[in-house]
PDB file of N, CA and C in Angstrom:
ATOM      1  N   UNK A   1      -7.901 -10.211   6.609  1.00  0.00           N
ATOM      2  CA  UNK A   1      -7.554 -11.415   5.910  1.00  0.00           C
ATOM      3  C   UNK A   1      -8.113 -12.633   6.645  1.00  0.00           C
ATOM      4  N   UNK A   2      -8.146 -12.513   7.878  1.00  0.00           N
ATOM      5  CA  UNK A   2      -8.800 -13.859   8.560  1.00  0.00           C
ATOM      6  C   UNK A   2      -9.886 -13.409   8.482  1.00  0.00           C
ATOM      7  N   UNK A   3     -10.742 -12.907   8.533  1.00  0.00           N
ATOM      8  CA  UNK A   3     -12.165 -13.091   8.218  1.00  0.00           C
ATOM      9  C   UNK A   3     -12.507 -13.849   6.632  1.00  0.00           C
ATOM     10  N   UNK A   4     -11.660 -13.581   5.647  1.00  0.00           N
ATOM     11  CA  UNK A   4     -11.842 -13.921   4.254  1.00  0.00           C
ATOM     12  C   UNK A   4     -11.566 -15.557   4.157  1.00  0.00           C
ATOM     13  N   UNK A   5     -10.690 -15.775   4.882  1.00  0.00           N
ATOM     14  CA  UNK A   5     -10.139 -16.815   5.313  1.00  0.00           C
ATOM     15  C   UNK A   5     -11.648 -18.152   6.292  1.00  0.00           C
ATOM     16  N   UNK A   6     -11.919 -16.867   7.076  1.00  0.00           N
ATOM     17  CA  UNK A   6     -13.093 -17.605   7.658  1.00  0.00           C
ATOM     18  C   UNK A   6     -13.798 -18.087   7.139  1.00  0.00           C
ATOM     19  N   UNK A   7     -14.794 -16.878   5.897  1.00  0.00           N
ATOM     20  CA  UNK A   7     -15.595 -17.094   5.582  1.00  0.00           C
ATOM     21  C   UNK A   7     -15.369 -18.205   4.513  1.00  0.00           C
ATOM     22  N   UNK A   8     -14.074 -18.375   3.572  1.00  0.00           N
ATOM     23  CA  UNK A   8     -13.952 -19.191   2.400  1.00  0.00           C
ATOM     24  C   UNK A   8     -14.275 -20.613   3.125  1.00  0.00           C
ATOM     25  N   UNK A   9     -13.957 -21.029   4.488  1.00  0.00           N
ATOM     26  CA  UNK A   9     -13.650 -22.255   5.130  1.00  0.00           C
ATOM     27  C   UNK A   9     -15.226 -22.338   5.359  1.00  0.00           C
ATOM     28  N   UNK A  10     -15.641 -21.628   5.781  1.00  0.00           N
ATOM     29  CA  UNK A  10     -17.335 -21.768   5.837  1.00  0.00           C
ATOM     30  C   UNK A  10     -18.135 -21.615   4.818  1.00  0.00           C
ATOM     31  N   UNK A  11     -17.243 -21.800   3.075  1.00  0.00           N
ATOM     32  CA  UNK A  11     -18.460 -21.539   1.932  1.00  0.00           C
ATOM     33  C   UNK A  11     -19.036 -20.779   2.181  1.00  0.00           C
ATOM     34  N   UNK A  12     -18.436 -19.455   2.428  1.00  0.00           N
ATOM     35  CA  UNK A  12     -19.782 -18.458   2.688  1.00  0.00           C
ATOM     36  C   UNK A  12     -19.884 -18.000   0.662  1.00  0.00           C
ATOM     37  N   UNK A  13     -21.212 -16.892   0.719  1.00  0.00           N
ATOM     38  CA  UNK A  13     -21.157 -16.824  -0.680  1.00  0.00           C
ATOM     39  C   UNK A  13     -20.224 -16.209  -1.591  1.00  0.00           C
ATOM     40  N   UNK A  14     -20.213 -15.946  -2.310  1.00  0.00           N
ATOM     41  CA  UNK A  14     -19.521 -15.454  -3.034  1.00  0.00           C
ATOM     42  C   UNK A  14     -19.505 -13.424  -2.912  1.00  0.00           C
ATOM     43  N   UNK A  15     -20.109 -13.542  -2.842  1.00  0.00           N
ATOM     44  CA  UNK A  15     -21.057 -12.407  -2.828  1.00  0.00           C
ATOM     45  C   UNK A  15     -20.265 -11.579  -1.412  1.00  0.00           C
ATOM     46  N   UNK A  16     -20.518 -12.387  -0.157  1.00  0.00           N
ATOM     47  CA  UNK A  16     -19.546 -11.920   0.890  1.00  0.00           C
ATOM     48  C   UNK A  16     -18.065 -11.656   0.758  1.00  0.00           C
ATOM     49  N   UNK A  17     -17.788 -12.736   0.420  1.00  0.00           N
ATOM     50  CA  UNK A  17     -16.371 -13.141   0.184  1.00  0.00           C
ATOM     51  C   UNK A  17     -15.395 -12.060  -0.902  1.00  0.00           C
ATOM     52  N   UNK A  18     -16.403 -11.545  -2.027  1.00  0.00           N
ATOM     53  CA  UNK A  18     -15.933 -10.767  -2.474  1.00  0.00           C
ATOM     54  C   UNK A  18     -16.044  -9.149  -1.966  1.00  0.00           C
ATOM     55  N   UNK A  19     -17.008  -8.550  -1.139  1.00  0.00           N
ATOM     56  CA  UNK A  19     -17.083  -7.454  -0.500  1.00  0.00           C
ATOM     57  C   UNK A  19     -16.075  -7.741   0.894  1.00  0.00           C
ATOM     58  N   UNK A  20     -15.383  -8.449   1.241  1.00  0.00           N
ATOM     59  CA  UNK A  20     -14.612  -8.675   2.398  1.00  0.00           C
ATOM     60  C   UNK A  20     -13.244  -8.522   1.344  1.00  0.00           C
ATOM     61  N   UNK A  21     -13.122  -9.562   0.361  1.00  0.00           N
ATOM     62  CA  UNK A  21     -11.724  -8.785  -0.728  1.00  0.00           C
ATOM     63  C   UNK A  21     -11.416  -7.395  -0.755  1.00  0.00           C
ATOM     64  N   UNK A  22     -12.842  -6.729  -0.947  1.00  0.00           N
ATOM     65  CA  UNK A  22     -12.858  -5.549  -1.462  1.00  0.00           C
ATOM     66  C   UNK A  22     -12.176  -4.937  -0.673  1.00  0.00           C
ATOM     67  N   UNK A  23     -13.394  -4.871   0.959  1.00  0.00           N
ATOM     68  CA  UNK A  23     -12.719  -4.378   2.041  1.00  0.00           C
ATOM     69  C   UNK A  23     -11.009  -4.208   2.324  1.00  0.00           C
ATOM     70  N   UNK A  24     -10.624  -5.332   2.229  1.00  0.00           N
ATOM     71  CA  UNK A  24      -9.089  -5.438   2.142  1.00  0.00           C
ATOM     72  C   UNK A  24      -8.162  -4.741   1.304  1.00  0.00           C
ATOM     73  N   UNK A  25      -8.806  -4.653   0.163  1.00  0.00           N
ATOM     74  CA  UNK A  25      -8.121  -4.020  -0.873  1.00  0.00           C
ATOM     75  C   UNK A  25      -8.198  -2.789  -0.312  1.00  0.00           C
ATOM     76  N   UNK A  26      -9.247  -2.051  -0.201  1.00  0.00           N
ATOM     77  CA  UNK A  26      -9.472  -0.521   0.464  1.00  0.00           C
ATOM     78  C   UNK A  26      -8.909  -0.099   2.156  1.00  0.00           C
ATOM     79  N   UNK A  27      -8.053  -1.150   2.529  1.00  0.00           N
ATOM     80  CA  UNK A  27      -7.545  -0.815   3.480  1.00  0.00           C
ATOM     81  C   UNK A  27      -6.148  -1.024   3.371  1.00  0.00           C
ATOM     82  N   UNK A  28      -5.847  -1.665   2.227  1.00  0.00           N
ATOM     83  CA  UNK A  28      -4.226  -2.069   1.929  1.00  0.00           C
ATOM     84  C   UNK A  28      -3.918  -0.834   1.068  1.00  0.00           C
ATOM     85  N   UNK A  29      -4.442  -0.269   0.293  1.00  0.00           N
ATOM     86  CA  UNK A  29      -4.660   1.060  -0.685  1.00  0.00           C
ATOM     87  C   UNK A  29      -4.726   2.097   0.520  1.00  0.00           C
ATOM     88  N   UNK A  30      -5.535   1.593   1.485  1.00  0.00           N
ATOM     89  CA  UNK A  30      -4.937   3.965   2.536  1.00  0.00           C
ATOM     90  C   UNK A  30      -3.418   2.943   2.896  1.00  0.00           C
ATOM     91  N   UNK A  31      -3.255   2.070   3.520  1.00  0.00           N
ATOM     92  CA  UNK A  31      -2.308   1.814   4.184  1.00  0.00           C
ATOM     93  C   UNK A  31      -0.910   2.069   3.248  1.00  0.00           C
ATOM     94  N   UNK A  32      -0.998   1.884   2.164  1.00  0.00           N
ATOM     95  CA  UNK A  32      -0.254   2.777   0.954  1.00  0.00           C
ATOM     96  C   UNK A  32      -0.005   3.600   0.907  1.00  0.00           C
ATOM     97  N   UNK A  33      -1.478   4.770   0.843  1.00  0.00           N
ATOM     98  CA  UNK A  33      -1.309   5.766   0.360  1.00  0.00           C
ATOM     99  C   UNK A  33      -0.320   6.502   1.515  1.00  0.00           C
ATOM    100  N   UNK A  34      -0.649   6.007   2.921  1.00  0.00           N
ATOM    101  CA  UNK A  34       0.057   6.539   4.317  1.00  0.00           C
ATOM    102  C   UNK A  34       1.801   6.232   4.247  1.00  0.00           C
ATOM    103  N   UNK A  35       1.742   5.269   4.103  1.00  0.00           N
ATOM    104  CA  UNK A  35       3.735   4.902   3.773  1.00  0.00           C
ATOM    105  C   UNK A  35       3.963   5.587   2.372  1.00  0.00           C
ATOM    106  N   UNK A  36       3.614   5.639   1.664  1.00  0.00           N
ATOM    107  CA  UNK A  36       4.001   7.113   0.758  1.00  0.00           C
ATOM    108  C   UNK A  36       4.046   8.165   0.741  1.00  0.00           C
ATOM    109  N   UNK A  37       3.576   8.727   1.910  1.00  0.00           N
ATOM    110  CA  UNK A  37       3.157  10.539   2.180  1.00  0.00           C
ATOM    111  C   UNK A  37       4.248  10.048   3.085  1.00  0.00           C
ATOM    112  N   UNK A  38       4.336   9.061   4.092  1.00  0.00           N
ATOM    113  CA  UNK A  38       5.496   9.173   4.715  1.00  0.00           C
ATOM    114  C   UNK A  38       6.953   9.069   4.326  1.00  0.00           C
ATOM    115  N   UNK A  39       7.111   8.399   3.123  1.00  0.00           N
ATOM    116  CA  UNK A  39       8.248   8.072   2.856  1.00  0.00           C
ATOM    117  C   UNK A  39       8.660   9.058   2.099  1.00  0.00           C
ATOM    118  N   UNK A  40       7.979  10.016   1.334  1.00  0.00           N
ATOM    119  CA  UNK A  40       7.935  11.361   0.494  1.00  0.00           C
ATOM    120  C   UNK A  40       8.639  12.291   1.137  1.00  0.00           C
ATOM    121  N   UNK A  41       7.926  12.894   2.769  1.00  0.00           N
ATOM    122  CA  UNK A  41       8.538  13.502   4.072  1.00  0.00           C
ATOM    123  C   UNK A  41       9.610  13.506   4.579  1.00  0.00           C
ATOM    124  N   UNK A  42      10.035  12.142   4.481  1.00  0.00           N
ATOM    125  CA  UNK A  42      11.054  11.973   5.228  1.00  0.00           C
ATOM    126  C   UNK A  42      12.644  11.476   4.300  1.00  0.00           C
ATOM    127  N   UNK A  43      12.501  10.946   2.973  1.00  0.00           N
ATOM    128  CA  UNK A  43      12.831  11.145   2.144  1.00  0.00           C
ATOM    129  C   UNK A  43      13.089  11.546   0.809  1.00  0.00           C
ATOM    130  N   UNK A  44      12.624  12.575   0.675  1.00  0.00           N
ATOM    131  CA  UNK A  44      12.222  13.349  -0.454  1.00  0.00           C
ATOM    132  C   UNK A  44      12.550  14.839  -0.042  1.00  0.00           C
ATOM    133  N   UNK A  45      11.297  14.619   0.959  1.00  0.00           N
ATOM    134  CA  UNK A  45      11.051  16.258   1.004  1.00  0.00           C
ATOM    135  C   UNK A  45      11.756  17.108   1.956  1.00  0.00           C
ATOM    136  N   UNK A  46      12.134  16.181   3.532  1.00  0.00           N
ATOM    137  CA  UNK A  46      12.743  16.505   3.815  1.00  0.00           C
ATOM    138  C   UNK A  46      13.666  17.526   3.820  1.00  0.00           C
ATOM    139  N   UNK A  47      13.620  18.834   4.615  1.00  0.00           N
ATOM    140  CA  UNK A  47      14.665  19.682   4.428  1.00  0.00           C
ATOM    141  C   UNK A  47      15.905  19.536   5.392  1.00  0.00           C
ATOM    142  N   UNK A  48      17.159  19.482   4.309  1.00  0.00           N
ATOM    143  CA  UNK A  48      18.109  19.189   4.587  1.00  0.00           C
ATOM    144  C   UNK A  48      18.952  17.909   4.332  1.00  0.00           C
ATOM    145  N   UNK A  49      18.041  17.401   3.640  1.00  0.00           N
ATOM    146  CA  UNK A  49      18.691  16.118   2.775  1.00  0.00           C
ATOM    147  C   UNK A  49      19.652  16.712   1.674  1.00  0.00           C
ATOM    148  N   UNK A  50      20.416  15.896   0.568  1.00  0.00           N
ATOM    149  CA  UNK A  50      21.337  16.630   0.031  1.00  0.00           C
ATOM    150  C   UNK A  50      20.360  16.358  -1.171  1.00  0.00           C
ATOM    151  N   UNK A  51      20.768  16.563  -2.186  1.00  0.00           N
ATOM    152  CA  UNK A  51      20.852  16.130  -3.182  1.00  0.00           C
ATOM    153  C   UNK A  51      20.209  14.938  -3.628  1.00  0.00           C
ATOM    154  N   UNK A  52      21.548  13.817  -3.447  1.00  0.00           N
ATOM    155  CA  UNK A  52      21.910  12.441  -3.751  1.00  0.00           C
ATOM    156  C   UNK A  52      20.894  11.689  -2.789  1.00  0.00           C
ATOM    157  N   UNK A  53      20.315  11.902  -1.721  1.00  0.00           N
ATOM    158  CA  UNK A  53      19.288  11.342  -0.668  1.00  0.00           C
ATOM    159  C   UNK A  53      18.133  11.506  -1.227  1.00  0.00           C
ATOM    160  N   UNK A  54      17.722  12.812  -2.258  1.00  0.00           N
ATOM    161  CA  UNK A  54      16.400  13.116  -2.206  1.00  0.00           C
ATOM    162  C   UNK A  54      16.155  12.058  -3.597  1.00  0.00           C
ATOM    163  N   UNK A  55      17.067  12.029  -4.190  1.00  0.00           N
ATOM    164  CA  UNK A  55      17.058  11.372  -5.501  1.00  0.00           C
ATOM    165  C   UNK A  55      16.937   9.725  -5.007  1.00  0.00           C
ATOM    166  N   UNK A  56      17.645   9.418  -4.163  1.00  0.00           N
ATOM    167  CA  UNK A  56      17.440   8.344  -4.281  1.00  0.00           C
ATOM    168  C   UNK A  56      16.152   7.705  -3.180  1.00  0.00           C
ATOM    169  N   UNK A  57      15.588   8.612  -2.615  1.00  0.00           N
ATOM    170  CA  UNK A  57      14.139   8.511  -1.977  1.00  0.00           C
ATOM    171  C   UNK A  57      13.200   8.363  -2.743  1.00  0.00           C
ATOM    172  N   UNK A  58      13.657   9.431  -4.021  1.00  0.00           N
ATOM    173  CA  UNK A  58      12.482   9.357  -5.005  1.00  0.00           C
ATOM    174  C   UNK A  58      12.680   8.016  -5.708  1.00  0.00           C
ATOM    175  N   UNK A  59      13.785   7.460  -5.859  1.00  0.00           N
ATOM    176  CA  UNK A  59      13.872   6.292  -6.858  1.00  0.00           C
ATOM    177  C   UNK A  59      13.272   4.893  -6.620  1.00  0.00           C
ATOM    178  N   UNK A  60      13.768   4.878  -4.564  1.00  0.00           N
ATOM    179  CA  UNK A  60      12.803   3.994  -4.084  1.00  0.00           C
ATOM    180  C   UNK A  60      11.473   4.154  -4.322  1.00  0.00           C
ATOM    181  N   UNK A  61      10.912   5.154  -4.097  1.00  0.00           N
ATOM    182  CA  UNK A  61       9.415   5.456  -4.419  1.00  0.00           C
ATOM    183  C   UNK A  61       9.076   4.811  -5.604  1.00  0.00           C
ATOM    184  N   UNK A  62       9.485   4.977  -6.820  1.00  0.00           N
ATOM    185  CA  UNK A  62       9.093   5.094  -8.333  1.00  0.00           C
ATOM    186  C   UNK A  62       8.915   3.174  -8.248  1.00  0.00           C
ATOM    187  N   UNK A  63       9.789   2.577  -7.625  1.00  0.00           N
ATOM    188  CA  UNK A  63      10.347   1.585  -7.976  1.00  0.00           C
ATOM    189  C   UNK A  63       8.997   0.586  -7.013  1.00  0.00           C
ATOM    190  N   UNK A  64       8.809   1.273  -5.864  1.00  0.00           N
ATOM    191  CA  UNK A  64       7.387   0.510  -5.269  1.00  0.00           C
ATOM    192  C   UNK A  64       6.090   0.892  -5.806  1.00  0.00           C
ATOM    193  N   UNK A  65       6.156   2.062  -6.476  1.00  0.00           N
ATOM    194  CA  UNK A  65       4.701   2.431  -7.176  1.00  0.00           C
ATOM    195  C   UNK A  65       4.445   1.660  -8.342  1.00  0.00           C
ATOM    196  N   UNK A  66       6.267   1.498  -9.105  1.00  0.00           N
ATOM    197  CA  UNK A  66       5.512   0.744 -10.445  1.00  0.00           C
ATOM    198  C   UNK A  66       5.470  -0.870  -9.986  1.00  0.00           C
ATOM    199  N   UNK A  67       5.796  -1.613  -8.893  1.00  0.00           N
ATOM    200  CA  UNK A  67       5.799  -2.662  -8.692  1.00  0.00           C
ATOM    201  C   UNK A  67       4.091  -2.961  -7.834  1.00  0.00           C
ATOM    202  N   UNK A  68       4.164  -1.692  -7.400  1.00  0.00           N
ATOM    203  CA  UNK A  68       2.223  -1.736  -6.970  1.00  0.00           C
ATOM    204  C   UNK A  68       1.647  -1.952  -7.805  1.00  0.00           C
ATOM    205  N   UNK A  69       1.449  -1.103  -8.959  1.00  0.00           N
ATOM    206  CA  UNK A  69       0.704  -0.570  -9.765  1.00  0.00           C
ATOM    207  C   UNK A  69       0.832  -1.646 -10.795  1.00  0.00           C
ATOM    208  N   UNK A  70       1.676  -2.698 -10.695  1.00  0.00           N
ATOM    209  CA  UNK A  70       1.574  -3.954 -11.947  1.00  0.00           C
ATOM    210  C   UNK A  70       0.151  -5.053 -11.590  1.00  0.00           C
TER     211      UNK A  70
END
């Protein structure tokens, strides 16, 4: 983000500015995809959770994917 930041303050082109977005986007997307495999593990899948834990692991989940995904 500070590089995007840099470059906007320096008019860099457009052209940069948008492959440095990109960049970001493609590192905020694994950084996602990683707190979801984790949060799946440890609440979800977890063995030995009950029931009522796994359900409501999954609900958090549903509830940050569709708020990503808007």
């Amino acid at each position: 983000m500070n590089a995007v930041e840099r470059e906007l303050t320096a008019d860099a082109s457009c052209t940069k500015v948008l492959q440095l977005v990109a960049a970001v986007r493609g590192a905020v997307n694994g950084l996602m995809d990683e707190i979801i495999a984790e949060h799946l593990e440890a609440h979800v899948a977890r063995p030995g959770l009950s029931d009522e834990e796994r359900a409501e692991g999954a609900e958090e989940l549903l509830a940050v994917i569709r708020r990503y995904a808007k």
